[in-house]
N, C-alpha and C. Protein backbone atom coordinates (compact mmCIF):
# COMPACT_ATOMS: atom_id res chain seq x y z
N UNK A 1 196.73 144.01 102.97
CA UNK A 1 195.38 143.68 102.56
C UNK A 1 194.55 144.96 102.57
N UNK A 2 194.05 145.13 101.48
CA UNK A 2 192.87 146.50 101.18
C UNK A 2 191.73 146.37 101.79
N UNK A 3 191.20 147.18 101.84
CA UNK A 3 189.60 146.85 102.71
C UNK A 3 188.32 146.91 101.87
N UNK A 4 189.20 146.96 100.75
CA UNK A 4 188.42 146.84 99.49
C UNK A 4 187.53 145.03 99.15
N UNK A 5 188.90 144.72 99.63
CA UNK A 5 188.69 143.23 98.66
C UNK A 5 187.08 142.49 100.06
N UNK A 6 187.08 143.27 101.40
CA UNK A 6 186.01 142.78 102.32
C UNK A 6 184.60 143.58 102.22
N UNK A 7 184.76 144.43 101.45
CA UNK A 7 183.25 145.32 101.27
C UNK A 7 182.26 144.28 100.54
N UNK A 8 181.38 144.94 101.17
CA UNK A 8 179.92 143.81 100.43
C UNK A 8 178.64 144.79 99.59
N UNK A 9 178.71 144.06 98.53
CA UNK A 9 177.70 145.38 97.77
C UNK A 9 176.49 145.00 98.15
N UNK A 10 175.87 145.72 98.83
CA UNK A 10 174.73 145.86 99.38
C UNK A 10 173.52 145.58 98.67
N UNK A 11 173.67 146.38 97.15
CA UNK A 11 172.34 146.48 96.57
C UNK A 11 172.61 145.48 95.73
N UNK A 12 173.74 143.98 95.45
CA UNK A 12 173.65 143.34 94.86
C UNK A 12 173.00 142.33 95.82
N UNK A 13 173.62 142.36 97.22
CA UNK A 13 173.05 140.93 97.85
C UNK A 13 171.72 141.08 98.18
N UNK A 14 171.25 142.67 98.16
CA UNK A 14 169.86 142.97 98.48
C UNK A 14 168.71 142.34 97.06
N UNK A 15 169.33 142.61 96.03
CA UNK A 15 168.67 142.11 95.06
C UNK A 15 168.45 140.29 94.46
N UNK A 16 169.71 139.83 95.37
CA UNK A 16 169.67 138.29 95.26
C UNK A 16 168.93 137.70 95.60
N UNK A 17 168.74 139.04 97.57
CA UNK A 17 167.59 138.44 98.33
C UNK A 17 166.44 138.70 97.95
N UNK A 18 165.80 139.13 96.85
CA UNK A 18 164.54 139.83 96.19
C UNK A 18 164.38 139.02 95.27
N UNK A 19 165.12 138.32 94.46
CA UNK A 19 165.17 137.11 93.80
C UNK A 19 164.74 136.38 94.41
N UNK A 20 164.88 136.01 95.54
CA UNK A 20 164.69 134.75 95.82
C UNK A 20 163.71 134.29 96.18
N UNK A 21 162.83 135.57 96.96
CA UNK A 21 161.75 135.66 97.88
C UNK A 21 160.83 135.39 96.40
N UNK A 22 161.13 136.20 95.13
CA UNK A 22 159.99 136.15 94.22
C UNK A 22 159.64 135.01 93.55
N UNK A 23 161.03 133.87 93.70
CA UNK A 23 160.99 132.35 93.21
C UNK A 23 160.75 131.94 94.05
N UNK A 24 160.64 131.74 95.74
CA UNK A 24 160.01 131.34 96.33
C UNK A 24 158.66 131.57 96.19
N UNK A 25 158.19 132.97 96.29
CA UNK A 25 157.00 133.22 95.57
C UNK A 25 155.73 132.60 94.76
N UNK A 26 156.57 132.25 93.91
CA UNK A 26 156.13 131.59 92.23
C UNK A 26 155.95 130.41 92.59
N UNK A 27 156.96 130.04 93.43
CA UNK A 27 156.67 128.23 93.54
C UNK A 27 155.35 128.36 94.48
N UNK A 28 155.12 128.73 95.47
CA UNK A 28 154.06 128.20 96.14
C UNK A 28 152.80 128.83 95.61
N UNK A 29 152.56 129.72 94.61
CA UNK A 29 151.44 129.72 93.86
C UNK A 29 151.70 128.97 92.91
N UNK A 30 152.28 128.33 91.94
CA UNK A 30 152.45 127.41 91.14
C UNK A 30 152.07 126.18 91.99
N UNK A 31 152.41 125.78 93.27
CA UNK A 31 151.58 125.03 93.97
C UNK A 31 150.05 124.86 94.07
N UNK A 32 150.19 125.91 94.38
CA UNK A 32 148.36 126.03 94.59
C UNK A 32 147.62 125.57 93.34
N UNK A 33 147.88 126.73 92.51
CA UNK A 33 147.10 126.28 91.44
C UNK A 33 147.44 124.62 91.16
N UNK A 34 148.36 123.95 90.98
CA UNK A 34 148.04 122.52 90.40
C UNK A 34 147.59 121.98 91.37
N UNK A 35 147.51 122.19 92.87
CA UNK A 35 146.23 121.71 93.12
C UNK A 35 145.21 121.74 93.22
N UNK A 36 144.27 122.97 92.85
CA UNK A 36 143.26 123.59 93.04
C UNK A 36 142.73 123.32 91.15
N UNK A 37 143.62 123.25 90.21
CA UNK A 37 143.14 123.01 88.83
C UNK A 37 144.61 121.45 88.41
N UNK A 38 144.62 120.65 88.68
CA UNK A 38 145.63 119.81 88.26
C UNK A 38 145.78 119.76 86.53
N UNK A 39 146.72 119.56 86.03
CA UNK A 39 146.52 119.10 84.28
C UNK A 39 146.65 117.88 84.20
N UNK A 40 145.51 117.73 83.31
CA UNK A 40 145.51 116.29 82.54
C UNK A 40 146.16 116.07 81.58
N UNK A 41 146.59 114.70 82.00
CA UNK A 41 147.07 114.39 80.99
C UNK A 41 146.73 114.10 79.28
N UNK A 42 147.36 114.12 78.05
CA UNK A 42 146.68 114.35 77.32
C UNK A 42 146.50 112.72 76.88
N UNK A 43 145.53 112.19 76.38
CA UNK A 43 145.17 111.05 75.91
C UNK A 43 145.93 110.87 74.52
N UNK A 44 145.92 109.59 74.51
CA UNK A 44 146.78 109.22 73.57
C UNK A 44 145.65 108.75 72.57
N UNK A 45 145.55 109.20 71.35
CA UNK A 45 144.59 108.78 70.13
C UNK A 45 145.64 107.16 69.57
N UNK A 46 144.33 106.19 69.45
CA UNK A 46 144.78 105.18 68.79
C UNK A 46 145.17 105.24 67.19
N UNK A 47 146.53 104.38 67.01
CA UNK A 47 146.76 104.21 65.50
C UNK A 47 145.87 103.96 64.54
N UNK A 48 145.35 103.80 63.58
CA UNK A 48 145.08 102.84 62.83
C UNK A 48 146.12 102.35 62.35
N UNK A 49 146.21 100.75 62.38
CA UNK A 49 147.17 100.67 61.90
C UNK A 49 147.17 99.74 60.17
N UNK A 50 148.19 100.52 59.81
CA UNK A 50 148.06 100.13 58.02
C UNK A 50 148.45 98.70 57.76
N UNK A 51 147.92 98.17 56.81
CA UNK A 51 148.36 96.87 56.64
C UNK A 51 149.98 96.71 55.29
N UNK A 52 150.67 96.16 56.18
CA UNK A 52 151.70 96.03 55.19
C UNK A 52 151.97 95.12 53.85
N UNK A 53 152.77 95.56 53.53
CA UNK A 53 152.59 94.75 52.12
C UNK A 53 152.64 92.97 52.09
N UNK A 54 153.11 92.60 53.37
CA UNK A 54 153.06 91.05 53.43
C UNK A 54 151.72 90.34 53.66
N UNK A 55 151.00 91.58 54.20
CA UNK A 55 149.48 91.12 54.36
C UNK A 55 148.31 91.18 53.88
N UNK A 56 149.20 91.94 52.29
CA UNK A 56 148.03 92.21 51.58
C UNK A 56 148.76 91.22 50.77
N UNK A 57 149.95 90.76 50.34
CA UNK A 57 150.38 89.65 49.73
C UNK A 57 149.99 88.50 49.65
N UNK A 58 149.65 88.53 51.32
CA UNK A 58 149.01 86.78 51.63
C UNK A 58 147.71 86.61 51.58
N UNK A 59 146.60 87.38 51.11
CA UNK A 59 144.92 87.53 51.02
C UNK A 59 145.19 86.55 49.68
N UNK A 60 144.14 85.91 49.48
CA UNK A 60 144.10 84.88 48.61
C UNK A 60 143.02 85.53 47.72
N UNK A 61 142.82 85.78 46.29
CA UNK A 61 141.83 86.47 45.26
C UNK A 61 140.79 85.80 45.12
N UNK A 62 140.77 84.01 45.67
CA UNK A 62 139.70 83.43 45.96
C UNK A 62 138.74 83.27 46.93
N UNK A 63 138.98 84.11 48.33
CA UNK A 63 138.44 84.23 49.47
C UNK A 63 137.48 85.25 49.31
N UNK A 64 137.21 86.04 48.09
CA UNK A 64 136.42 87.25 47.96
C UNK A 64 135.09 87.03 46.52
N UNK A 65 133.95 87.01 46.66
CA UNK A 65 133.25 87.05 45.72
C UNK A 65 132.90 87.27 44.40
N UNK A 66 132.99 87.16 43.57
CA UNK A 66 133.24 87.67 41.90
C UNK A 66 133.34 89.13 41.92
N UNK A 67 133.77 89.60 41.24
CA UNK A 67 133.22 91.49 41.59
C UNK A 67 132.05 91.42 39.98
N UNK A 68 131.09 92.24 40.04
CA UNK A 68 130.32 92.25 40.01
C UNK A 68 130.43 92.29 37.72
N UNK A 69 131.20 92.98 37.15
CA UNK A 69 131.76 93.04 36.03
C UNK A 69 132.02 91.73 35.62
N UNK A 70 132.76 90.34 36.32
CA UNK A 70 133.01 89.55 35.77
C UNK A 70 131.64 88.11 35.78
N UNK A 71 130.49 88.72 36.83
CA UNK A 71 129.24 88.03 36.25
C UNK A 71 128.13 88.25 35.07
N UNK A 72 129.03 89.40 34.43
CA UNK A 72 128.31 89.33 33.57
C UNK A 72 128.45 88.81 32.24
């Protein structure tokens, strides 16, 4: 067995640990701020909603007043 295969790279695990501290970091100001400014949620705008062709099918041409061309 080499004494190779037990060496530990230093400036990799040093940098993992520098990673980690900076995502630890991030999270607890990413904390803060959503509580100190929370986001809203965004509101939902109502449909209008269109009338389909079965419901303009079923309007009856007699439920509506002369239009105005055919009283004369």
């Amino acid at each position: 067995m080499s004494d190779d295969d037990k060496l530990i790279d230093l400036n990799a695990e040093r940098a993992k640990r520098v990673h980690d501290l900076n995502d630890k970091r991030l999270n607890e100001v990413r904390q803060a701020f959503e509580q100190a400014m929370p986001l809203a949620k965004p509101k939902k705008k109502p449909r209008a909603s269109r009338k389909s062709a079965e419901q303009c099918a079923s309007i009856d041409p007699g439920q509506f007043p002369a239009s105005p061309s055919s009283l004369m």
